[in-house]
C-alpha atoms as a PDB file:
ATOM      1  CA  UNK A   1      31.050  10.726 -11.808  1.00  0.00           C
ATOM      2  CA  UNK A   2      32.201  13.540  -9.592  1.00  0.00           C
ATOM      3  CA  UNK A   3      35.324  13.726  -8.636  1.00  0.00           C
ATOM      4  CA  UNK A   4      36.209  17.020  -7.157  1.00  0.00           C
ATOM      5  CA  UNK A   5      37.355  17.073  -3.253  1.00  0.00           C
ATOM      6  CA  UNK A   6      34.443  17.559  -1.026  1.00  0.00           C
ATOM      7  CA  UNK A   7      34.406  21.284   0.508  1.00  0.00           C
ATOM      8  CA  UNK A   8      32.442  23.427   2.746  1.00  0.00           C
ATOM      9  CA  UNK A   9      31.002  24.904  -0.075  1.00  0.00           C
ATOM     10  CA  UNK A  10      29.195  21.669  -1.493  1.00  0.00           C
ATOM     11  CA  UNK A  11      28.324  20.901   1.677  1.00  0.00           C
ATOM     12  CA  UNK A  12      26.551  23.899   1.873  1.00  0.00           C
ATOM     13  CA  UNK A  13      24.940  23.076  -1.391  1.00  0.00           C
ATOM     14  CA  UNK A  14      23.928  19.992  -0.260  1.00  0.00           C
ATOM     15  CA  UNK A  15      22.407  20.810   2.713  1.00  0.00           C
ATOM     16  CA  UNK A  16      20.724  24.124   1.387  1.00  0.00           C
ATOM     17  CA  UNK A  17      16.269  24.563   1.079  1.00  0.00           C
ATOM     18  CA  UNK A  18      14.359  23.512   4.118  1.00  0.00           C
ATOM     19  CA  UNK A  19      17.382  22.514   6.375  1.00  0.00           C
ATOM     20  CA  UNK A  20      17.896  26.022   5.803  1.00  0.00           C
ATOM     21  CA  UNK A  21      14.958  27.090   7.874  1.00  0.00           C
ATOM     22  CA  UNK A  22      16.109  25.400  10.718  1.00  0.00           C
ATOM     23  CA  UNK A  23      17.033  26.623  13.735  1.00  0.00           C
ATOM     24  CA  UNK A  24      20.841  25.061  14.859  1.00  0.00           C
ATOM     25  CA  UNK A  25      18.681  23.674  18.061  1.00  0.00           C
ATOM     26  CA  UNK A  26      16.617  22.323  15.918  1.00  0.00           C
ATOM     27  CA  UNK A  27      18.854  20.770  14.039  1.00  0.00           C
ATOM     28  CA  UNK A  28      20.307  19.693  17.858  1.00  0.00           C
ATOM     29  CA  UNK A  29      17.100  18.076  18.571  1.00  0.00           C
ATOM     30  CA  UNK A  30      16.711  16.216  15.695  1.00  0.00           C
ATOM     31  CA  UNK A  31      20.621  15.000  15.764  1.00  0.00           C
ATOM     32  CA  UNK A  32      19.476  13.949  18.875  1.00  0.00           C
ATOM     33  CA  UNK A  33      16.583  12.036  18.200  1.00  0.00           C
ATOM     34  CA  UNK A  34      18.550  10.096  15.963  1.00  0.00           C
ATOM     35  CA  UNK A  35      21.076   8.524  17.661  1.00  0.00           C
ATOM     36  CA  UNK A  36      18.292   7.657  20.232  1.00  0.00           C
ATOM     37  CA  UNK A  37      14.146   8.873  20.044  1.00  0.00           C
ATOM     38  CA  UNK A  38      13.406   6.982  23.632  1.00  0.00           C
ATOM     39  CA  UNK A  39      14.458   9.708  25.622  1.00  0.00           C
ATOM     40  CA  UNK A  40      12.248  12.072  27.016  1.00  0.00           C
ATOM     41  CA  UNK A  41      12.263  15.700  26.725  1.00  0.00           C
ATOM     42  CA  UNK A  42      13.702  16.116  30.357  1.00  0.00           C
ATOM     43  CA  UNK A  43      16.725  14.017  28.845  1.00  0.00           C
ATOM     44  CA  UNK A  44      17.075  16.012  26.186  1.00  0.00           C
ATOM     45  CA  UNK A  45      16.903  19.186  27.722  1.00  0.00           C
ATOM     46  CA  UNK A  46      19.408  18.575  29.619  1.00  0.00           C
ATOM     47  CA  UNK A  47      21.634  17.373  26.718  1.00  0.00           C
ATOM     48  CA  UNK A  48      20.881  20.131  24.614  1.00  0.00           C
ATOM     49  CA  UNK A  49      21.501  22.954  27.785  1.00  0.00           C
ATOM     50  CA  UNK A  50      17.805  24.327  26.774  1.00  0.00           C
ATOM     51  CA  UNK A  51      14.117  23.618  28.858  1.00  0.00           C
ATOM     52  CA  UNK A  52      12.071  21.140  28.706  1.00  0.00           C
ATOM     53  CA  UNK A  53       8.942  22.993  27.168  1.00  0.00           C
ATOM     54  CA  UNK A  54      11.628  24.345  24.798  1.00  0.00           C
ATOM     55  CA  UNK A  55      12.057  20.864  23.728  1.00  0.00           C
ATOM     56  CA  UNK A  56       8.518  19.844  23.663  1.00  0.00           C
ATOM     57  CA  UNK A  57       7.672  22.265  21.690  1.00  0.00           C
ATOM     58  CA  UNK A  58      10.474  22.346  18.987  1.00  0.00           C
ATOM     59  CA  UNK A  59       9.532  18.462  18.462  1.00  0.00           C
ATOM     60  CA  UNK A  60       6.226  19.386  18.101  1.00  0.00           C
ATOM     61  CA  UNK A  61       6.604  21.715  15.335  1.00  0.00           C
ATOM     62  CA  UNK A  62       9.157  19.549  13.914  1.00  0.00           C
ATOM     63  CA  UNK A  63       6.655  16.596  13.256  1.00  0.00           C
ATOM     64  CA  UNK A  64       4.174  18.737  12.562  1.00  0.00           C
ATOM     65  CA  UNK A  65       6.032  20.340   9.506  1.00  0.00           C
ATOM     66  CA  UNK A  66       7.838  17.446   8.745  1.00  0.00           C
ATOM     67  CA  UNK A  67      10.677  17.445   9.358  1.00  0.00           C
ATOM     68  CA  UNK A  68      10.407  14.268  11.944  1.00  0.00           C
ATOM     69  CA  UNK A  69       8.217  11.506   9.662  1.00  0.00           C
ATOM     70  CA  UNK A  70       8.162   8.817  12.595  1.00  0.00           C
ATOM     71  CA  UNK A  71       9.784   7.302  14.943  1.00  0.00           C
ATOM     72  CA  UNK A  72      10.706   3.823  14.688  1.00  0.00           C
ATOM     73  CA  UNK A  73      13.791   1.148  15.618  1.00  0.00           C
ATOM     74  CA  UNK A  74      16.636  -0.519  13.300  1.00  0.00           C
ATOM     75  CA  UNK A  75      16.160  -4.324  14.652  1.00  0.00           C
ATOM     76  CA  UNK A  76      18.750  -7.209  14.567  1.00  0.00           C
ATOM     77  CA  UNK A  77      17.528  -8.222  11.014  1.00  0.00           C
ATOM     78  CA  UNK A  78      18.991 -11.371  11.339  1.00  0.00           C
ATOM     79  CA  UNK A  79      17.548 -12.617  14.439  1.00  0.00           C
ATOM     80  CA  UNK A  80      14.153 -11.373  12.699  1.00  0.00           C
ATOM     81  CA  UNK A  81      14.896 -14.091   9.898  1.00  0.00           C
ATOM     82  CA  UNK A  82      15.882 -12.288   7.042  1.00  0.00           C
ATOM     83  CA  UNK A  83      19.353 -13.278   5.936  1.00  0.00           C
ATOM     84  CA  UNK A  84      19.691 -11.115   2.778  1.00  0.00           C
ATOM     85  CA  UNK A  85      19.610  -7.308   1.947  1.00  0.00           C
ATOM     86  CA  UNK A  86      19.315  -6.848  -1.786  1.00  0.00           C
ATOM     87  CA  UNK A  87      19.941  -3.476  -3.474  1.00  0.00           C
ATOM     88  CA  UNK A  88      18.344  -3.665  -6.948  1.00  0.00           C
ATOM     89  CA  UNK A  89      18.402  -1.643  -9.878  1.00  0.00           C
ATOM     90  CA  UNK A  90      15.790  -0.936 -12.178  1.00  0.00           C
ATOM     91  CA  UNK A  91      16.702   0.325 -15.877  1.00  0.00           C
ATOM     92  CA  UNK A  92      14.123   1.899 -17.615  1.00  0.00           C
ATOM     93  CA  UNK A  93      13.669   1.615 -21.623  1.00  0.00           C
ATOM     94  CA  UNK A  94      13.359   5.595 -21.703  1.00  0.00           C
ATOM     95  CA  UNK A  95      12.671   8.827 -19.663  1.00  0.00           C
ATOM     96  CA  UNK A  96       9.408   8.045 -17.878  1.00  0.00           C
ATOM     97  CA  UNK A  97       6.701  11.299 -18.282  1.00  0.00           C
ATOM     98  CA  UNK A  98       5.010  12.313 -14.761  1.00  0.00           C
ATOM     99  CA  UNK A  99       2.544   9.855 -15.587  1.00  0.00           C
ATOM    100  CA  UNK A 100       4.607   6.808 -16.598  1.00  0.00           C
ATOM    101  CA  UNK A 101       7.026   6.894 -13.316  1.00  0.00           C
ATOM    102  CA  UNK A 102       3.960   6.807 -11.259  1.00  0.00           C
ATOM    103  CA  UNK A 103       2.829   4.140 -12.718  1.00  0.00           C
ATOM    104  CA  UNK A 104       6.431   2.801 -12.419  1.00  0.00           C
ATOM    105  CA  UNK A 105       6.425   3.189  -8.389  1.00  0.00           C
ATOM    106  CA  UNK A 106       2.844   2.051  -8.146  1.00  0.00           C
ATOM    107  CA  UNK A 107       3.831  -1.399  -9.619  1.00  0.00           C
ATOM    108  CA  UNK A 108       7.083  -1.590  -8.102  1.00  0.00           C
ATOM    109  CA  UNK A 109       5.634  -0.880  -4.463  1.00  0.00           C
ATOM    110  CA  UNK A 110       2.400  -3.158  -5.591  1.00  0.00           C
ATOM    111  CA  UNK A 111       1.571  -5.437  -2.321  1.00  0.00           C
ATOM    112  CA  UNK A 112       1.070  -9.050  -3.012  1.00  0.00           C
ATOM    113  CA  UNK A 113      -1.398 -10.210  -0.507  1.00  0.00           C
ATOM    114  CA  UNK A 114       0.474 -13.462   0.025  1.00  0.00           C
ATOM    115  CA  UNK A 115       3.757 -12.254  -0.015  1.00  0.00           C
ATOM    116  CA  UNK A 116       4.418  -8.255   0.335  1.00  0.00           C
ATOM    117  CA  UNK A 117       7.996  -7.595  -0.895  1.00  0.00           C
ATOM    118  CA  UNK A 118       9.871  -6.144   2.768  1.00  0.00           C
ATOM    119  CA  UNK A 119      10.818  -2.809   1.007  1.00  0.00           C
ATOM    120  CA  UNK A 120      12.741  -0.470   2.766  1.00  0.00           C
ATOM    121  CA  UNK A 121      13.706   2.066  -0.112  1.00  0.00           C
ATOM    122  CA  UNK A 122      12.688   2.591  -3.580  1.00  0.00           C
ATOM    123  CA  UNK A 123      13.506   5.719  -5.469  1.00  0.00           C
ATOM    124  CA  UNK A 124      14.808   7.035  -8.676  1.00  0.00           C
ATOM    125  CA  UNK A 125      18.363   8.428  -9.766  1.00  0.00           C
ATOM    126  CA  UNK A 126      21.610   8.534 -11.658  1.00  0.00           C
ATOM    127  CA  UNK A 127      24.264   6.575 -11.781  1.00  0.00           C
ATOM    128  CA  UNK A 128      25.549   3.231 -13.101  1.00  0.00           C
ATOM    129  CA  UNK A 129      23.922   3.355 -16.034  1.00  0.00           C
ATOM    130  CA  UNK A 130      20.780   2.470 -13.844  1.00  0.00           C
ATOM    131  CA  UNK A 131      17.604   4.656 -12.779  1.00  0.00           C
ATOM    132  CA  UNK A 132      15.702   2.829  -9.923  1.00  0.00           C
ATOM    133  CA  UNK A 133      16.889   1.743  -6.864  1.00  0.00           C
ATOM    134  CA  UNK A 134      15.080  -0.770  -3.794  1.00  0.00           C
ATOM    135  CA  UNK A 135      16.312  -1.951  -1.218  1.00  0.00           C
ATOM    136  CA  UNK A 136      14.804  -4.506   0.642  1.00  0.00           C
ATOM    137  CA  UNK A 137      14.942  -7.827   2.576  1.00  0.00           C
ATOM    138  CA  UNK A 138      14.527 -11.243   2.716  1.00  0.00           C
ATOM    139  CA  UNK A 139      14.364 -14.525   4.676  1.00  0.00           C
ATOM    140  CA  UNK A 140      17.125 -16.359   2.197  1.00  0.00           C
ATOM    141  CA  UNK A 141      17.840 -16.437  -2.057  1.00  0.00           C
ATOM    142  CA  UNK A 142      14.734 -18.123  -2.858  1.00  0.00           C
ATOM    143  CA  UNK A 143      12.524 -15.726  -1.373  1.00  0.00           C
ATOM    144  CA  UNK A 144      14.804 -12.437  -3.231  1.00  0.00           C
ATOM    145  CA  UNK A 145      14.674 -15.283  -6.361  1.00  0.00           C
ATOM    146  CA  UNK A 146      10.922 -15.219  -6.307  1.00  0.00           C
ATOM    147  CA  UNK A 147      10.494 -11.538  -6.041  1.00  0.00           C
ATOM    148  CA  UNK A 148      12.728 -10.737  -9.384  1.00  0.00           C
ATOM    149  CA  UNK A 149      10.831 -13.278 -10.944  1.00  0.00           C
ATOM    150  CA  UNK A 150       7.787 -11.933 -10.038  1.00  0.00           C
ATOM    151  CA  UNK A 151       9.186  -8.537 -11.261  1.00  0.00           C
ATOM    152  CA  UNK A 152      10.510  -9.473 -14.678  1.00  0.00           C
ATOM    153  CA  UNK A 153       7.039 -11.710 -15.423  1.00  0.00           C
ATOM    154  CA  UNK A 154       4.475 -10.676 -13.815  1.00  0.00           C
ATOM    155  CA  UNK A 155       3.856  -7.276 -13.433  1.00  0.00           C
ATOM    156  CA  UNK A 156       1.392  -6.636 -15.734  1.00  0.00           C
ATOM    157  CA  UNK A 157       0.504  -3.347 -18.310  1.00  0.00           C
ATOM    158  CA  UNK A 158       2.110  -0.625 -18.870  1.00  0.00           C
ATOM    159  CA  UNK A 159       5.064  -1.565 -16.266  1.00  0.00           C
ATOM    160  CA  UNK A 160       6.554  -3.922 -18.419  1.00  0.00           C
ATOM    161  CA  UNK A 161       7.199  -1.424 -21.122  1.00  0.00           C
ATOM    162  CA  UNK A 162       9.182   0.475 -18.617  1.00  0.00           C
ATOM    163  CA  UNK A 163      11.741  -1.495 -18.134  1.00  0.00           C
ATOM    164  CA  UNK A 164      14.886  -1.961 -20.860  1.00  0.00           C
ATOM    165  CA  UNK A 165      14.930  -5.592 -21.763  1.00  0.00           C
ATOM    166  CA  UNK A 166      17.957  -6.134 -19.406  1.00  0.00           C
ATOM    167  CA  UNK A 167      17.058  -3.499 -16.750  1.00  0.00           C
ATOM    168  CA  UNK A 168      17.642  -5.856 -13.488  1.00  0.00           C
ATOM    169  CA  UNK A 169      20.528  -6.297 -11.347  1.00  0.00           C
ATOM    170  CA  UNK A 170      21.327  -6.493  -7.774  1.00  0.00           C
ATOM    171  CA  UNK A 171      23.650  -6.328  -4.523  1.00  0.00           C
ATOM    172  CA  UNK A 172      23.511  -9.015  -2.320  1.00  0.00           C
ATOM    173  CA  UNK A 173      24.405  -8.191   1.382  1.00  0.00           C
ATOM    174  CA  UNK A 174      24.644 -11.385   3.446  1.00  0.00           C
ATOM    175  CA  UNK A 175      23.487 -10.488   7.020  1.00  0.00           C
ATOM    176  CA  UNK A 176      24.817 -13.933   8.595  1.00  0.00           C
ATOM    177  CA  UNK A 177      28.547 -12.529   7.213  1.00  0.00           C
ATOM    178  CA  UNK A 178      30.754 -12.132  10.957  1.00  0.00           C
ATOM    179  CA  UNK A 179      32.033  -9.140   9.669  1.00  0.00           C
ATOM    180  CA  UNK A 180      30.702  -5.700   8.462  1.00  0.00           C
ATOM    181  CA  UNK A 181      32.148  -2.161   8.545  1.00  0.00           C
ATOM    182  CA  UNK A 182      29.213  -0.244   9.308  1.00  0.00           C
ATOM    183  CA  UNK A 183      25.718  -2.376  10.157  1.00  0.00           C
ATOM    184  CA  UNK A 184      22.634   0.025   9.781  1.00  0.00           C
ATOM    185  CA  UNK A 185      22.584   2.864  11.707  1.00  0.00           C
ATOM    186  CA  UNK A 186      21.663   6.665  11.812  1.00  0.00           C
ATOM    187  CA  UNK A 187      23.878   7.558  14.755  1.00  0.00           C
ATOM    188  CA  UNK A 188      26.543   7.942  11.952  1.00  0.00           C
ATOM    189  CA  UNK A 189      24.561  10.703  10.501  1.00  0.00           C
ATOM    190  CA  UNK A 190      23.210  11.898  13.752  1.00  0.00           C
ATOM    191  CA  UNK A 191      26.978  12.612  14.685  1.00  0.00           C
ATOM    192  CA  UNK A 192      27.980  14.330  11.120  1.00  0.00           C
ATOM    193  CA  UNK A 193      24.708  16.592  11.189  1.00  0.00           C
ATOM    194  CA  UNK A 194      25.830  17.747  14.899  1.00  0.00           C
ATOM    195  CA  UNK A 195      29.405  18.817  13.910  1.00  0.00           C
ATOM    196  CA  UNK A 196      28.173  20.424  10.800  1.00  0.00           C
ATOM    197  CA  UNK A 197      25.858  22.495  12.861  1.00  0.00           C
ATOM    198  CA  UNK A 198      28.593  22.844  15.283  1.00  0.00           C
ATOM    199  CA  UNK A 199      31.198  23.790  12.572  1.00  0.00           C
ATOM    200  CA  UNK A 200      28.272  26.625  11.077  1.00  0.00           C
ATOM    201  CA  UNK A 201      28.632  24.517   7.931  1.00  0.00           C
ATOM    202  CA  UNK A 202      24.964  24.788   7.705  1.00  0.00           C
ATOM    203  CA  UNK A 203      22.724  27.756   7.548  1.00  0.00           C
ATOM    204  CA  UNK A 204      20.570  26.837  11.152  1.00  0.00           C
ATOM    205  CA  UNK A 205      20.308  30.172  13.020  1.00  0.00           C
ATOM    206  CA  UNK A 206      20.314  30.021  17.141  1.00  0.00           C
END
């Protein structure tokens, strides 16, 4: 585990490759969008101190390289029914070869016709003696009980071979808990981008 003081330099590090490309009103823009895509370009414009077809056409080129993937909401989960976010682990039995972790993901992310798992993250990584991550959610236990049932039984093939004999755990968030430091949001990371850019922490030019 690192556990060196965090510095401009490893920020840098971090934030170095594509972001790196960016323009700092790009990076603006996108900031932007994040804390809140409804508003229009005028809005923005405005915000930003730049034109509207300036705007326009930075977004543009933003979603069309990638950069923006979609644009979508973070709902009241709760009110939506589901009552439990579960962070699970996956351990794997050995290094998977290009062709074993896609057949890893492909199982994990398989869609059950009568029940899809409500995935909002899966990917790989280091750390806790673990190498897969999901995140997803559910109505209450039994549903999160069924779906690590249905992962330690019945995936079928190759999958199973994957996965050390005791590769399974999980974090159990209770969204009906009254209190939580910091519910879901990107404004958080709409707000660190901004000062980073602001700070010339990152390598956006004007």
């Amino acid at each position: 585990m690192c556990t060196k003081p965090y510095n401009k330099a490893l920020h840098k590090f971090i934030f170095k490759g594509s972001i790196a490309k960016m323009k700092s009103v790009e990076l603006k823009l996108v900031s932007e969008l994040m804390k809140n895509s409804r508003r229009s370009d005028r809005e923005l414009a405005k915000v930003l101190g730049i034109s509207q077809p300036t705007v326009t056409r930075t977004r543009t080129r933003l979603e069309k390289e990638g950069y923006i993937k979609e644009y979508t909401l973070i709902p009241d989960f709760k009110k939506l029914g589901y009552h439990i976010m579960a962070m699970i682990y996956l351990r794997l039995s050995h290094p998977l070869s290009p062709k074993e972790r896609e057949e890893m993901f492909s199982g994990v992310l398989q869609v059950r016709e009568d029940n899809p798992p409500s995935l909002f993250l899966a990917m790989d990584g280091i750390g806790l003696d673990q190498d897969v991550v999901l995140i997803a959610f559910f109505k209450d236990f039994s549903e999160y009980s069924s779906y690590i049932q249905w992962t330690r039984t019945e995936m079928t093939g190759k999958l199973k071979l994957l996965l050390h004999p005791a590769g399974i755990t999980s974090f159990l968030v209770n969204l009906d808990a009254t209190t939580h430091f910091q519910p879901l949001t990107l404004s958080r990371i709409a707000i660190n981008l901004r000062k980073a850019v602001d700070r010339g922490e990152l390598s956006g030019t004007s």
